[in-house]
Protein backbone atom coordinates (compact mmCIF):
# COMPACT_ATOMS: atom_id res chain seq x y z
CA UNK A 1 13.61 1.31 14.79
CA UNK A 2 16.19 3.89 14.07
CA UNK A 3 16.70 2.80 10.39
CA UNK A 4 19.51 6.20 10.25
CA UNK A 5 21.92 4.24 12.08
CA UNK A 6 22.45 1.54 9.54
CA UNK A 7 22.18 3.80 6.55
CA UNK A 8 23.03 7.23 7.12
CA UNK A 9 24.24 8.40 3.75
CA UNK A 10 22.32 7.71 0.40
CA UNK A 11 23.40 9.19 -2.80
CA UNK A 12 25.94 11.20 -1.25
CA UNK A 13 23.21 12.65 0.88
CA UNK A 14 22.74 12.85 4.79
CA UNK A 15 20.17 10.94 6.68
CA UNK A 16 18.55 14.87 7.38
CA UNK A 17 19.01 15.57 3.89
CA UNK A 18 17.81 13.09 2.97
CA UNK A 19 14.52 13.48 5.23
CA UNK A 20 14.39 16.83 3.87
CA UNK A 21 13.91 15.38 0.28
CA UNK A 22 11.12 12.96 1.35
CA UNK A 23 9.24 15.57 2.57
CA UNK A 24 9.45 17.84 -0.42
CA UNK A 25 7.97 14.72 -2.46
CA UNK A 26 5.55 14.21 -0.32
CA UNK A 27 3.98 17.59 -0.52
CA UNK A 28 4.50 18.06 -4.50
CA UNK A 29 2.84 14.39 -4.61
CA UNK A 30 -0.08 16.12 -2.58
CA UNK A 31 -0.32 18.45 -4.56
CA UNK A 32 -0.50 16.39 -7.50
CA UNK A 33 -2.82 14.55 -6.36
CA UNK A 34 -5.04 16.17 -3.80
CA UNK A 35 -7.18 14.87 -1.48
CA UNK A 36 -8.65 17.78 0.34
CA UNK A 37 -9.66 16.04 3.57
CA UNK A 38 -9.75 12.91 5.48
CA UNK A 39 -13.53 12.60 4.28
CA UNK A 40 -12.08 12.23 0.63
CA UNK A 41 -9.92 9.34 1.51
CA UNK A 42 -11.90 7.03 3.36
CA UNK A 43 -13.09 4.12 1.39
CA UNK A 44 -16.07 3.65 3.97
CA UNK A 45 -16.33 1.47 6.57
CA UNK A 46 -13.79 -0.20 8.39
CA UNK A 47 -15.53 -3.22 7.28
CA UNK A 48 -16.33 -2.74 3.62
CA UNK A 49 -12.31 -1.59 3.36
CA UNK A 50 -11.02 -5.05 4.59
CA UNK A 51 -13.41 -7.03 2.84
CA UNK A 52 -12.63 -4.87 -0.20
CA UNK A 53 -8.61 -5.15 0.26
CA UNK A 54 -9.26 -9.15 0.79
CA UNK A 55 -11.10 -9.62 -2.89
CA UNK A 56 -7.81 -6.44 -4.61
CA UNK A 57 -4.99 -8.74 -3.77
CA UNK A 58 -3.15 -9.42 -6.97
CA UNK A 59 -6.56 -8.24 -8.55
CA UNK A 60 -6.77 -4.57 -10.76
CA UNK A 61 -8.64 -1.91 -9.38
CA UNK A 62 -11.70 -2.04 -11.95
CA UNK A 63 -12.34 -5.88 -11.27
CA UNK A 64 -11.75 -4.96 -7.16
CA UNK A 65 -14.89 -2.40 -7.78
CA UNK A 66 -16.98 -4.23 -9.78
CA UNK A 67 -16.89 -7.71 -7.33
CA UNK A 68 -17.03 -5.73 -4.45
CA UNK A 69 -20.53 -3.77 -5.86
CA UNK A 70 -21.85 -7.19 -6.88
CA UNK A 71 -20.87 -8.78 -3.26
CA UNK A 72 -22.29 -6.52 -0.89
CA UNK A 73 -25.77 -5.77 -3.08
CA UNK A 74 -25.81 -9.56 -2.78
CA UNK A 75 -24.69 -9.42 0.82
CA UNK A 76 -25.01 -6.51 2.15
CA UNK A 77 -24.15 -6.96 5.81
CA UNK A 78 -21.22 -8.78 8.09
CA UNK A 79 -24.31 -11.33 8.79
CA UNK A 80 -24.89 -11.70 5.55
CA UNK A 81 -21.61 -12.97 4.69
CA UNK A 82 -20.83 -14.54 7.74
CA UNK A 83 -23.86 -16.83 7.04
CA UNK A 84 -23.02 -17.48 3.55
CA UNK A 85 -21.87 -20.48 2.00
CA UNK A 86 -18.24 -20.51 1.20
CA UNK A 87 -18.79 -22.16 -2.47
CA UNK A 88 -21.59 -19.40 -2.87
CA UNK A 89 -18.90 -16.17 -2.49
CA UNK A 90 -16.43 -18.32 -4.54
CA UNK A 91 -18.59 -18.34 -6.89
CA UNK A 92 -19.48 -15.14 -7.29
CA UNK A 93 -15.53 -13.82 -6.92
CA UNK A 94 -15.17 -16.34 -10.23
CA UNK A 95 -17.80 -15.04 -12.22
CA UNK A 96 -16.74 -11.52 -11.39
CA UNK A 97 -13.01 -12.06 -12.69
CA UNK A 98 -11.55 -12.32 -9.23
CA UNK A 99 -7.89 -13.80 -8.94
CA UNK A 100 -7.34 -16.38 -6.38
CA UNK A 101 -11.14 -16.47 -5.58
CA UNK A 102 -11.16 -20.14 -3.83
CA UNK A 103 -9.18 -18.38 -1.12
CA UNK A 104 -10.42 -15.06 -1.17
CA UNK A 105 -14.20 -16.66 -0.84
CA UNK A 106 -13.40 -18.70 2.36
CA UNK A 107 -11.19 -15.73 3.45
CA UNK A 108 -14.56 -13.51 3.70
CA UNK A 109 -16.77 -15.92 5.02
CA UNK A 110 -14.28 -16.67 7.88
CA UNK A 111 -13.52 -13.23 8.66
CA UNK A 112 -16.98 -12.17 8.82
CA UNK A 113 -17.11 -14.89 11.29
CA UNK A 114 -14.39 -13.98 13.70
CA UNK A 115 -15.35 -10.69 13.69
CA UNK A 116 -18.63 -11.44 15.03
CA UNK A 117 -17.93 -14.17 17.23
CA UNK A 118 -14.59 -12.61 18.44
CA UNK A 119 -15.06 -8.64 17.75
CA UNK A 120 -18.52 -8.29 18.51
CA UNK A 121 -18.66 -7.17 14.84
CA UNK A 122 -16.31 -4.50 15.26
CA UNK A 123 -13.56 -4.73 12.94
CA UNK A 124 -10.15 -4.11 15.49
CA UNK A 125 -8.36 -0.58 14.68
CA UNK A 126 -5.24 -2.38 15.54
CA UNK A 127 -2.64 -3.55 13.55
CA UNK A 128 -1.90 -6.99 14.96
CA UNK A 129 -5.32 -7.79 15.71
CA UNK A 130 -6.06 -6.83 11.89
CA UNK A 131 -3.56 -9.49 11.34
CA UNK A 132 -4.63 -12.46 13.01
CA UNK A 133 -7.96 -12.23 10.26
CA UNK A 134 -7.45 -14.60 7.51
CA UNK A 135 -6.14 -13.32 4.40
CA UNK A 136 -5.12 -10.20 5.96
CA UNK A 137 -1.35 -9.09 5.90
CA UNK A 138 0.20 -5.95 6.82
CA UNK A 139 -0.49 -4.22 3.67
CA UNK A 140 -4.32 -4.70 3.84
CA UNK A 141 -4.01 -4.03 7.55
CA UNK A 142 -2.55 -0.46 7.06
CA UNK A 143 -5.05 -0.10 4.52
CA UNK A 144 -7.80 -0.58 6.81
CA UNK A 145 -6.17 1.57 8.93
CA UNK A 146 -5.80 3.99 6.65
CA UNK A 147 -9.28 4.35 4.80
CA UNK A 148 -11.30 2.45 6.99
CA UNK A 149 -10.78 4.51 9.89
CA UNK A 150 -8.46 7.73 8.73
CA UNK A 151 -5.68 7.06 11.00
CA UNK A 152 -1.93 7.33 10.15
CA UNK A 153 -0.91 4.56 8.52
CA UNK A 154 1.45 3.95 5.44
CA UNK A 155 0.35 1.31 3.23
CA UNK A 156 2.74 0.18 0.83
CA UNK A 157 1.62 -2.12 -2.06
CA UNK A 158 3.19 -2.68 -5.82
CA UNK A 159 2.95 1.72 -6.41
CA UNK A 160 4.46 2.43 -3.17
CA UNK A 161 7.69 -0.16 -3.29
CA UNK A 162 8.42 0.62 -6.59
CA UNK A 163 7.97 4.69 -6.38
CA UNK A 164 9.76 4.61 -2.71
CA UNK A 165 12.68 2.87 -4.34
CA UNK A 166 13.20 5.10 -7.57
CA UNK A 167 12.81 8.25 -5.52
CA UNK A 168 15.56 6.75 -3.25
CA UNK A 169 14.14 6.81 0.10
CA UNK A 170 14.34 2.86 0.43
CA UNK A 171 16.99 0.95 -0.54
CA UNK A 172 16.59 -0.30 -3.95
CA UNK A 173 16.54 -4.49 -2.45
CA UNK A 174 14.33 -4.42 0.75
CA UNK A 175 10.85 -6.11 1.09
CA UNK A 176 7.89 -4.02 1.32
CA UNK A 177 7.50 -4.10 5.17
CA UNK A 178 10.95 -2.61 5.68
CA UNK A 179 9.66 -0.09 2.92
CA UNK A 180 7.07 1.20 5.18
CA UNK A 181 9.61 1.35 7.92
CA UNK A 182 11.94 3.80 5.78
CA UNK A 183 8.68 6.17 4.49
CA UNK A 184 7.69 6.22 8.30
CA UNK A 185 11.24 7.18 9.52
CA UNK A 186 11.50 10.32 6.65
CA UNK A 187 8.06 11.29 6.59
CA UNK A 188 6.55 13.31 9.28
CA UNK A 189 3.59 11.46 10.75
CA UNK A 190 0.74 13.89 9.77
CA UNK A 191 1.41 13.23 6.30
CA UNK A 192 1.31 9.31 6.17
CA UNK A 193 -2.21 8.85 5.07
CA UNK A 194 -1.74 10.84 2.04
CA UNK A 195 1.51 8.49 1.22
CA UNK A 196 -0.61 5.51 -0.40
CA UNK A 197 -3.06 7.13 -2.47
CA UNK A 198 -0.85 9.98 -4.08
CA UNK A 199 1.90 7.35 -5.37
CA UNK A 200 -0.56 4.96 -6.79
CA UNK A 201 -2.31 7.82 -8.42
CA UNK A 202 1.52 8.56 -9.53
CA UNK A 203 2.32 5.09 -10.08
CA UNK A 204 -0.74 4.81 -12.46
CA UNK A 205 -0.22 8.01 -14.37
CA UNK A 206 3.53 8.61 -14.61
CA UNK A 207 5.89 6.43 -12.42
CA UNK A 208 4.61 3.19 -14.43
CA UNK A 209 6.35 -0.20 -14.32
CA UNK A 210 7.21 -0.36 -17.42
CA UNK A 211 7.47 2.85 -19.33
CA UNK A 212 7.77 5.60 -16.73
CA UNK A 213 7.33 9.36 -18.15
CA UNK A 214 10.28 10.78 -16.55
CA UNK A 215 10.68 13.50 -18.96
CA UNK A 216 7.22 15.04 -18.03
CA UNK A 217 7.34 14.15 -14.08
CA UNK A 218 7.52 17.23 -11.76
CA UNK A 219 9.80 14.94 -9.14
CA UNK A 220 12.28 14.36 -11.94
CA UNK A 221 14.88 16.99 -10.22
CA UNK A 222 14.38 15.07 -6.68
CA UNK A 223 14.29 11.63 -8.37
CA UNK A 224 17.41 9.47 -8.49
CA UNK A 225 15.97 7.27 -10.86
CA UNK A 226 15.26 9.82 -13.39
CA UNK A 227 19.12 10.95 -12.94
CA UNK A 228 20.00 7.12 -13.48
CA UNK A 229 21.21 6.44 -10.32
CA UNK A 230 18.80 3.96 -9.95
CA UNK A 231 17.70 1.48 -11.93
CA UNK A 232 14.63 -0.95 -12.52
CA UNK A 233 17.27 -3.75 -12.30
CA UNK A 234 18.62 -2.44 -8.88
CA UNK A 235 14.73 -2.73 -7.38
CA UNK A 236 14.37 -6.12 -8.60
CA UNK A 237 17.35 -7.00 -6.13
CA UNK A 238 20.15 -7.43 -8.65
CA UNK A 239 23.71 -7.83 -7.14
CA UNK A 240 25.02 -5.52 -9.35
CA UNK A 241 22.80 -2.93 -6.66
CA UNK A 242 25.09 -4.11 -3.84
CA UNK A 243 28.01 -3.42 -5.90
CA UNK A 244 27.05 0.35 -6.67
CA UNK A 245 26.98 0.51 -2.55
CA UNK A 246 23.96 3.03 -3.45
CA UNK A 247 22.93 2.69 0.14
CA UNK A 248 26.19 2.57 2.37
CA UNK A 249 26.21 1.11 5.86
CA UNK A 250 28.40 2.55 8.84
């Protein structure tokens, strides 16, 4: 991967510097937001967590909970939902305020099905298996990852892309996969699992789309974005981002 080689210098910083920065972040983010152990992370099983990330696409948190409570007290096993009729989940994703619940419903129910026919009801701790399940990208894949099974893993969904990029330790333009490339280049590896939930905790309480509190964030004197040197427009992909050369290639 060696992102480094492409863009060495950001902000007038070095690529070590740089790393040096992420992981001071990282640590006051911890901090911020503890969790004090792996236990306090996990979401519970494997299986609940990628049925759960399936129904929280494009979907807030509180609606996420609630469906996913009604769904598996309704259906409480892989079986169960394997078995199910597709209209019957769809159904139930509607009435619970679910976005995009036609596909989300047959989603589940074909899941469930692979990963009994296929998995022998395991759910796959690997990445590009994860991947080949419908519905499932390669944020909900690290998620599963993640807190489904505690491993290392840096999920990066709407918090992470837009903290990453104001903090300056992605370029303000790339997609969300080259995010996660970025995080997992500056951050040391025993600290990835903590990346996801501490900036959507921070995404939620300070570093808000629209809004932020900059004056009473304790990264303000690592941030870029609080010093202006980035800007919402730059994230959004503006050319006027490539014109301020804020991340300079070799």
């Amino acid at each position: 991967m060696m992102i480094k080689s492409s863009h060495s210098y950001t902000f007038h910083e070095s690529w070590e510097e740089k790393r040096e920065r992420a992981i001071k972040i990282v640590k006051k983010l911890i901090e911020m937001y503890p969790r004090r152990s792996r236990g306090e992370i996990l979401q519970g099983s494997p299986y609940f967590t990628l049925i759960r990330c399936i129904i929280s696409q494009r979907t807030k948190d509180e609606t996420t909970d609630r469906a996913s409570e009604v769904l598996f007290r309704h259906y409480p096993t892989m079986e169960a939902l394997a078995n199910a009729g597709v209209e019957e989940i769809q159904k139930l994703l509607k009435e619970n305020g679910v976005g995009l619940w036609n596909s989300k419903g047959r989603w589940i129910v074909e899941t469930s099905r692979i990963l009994l026919e296929k998995y022998g009801g395991k759910v796959p701790d690997d990445i590009d298996e994860l991947m080949k399940l419908p519905g499932i990208g390669r944020k909900c894949a690290n998620i599963v990852l993640a807190y489904g099974f505690g491993y290392q893993a840096i999920p990066v969904d709407t918090h992470v892309n837009r903290i990453s990029k104001r903090l300056g330790l992605a370029p303000p333009g790339v997609q969300p996969e080259k995010v996660e490339e970025y995080l997992s280049e500056l951050i040391p590896e025993n600290l990835w699992i903590y990346v996801n939930h501490a900036m959507v905790d921070h995404g939620k309480r300070i570093c808000r789309p629209i809004g932020p509190r900059c004056g009473e964030c304790q990264l303000r004197e690592l941030c870029p974005y609080a010093k202006g040197l980035v800007t919402d427009e730059d994230i959004k992909g503006s050319s006027k981002a490539r014109r301020r050369g804020l991340f300079h290639k070799l």
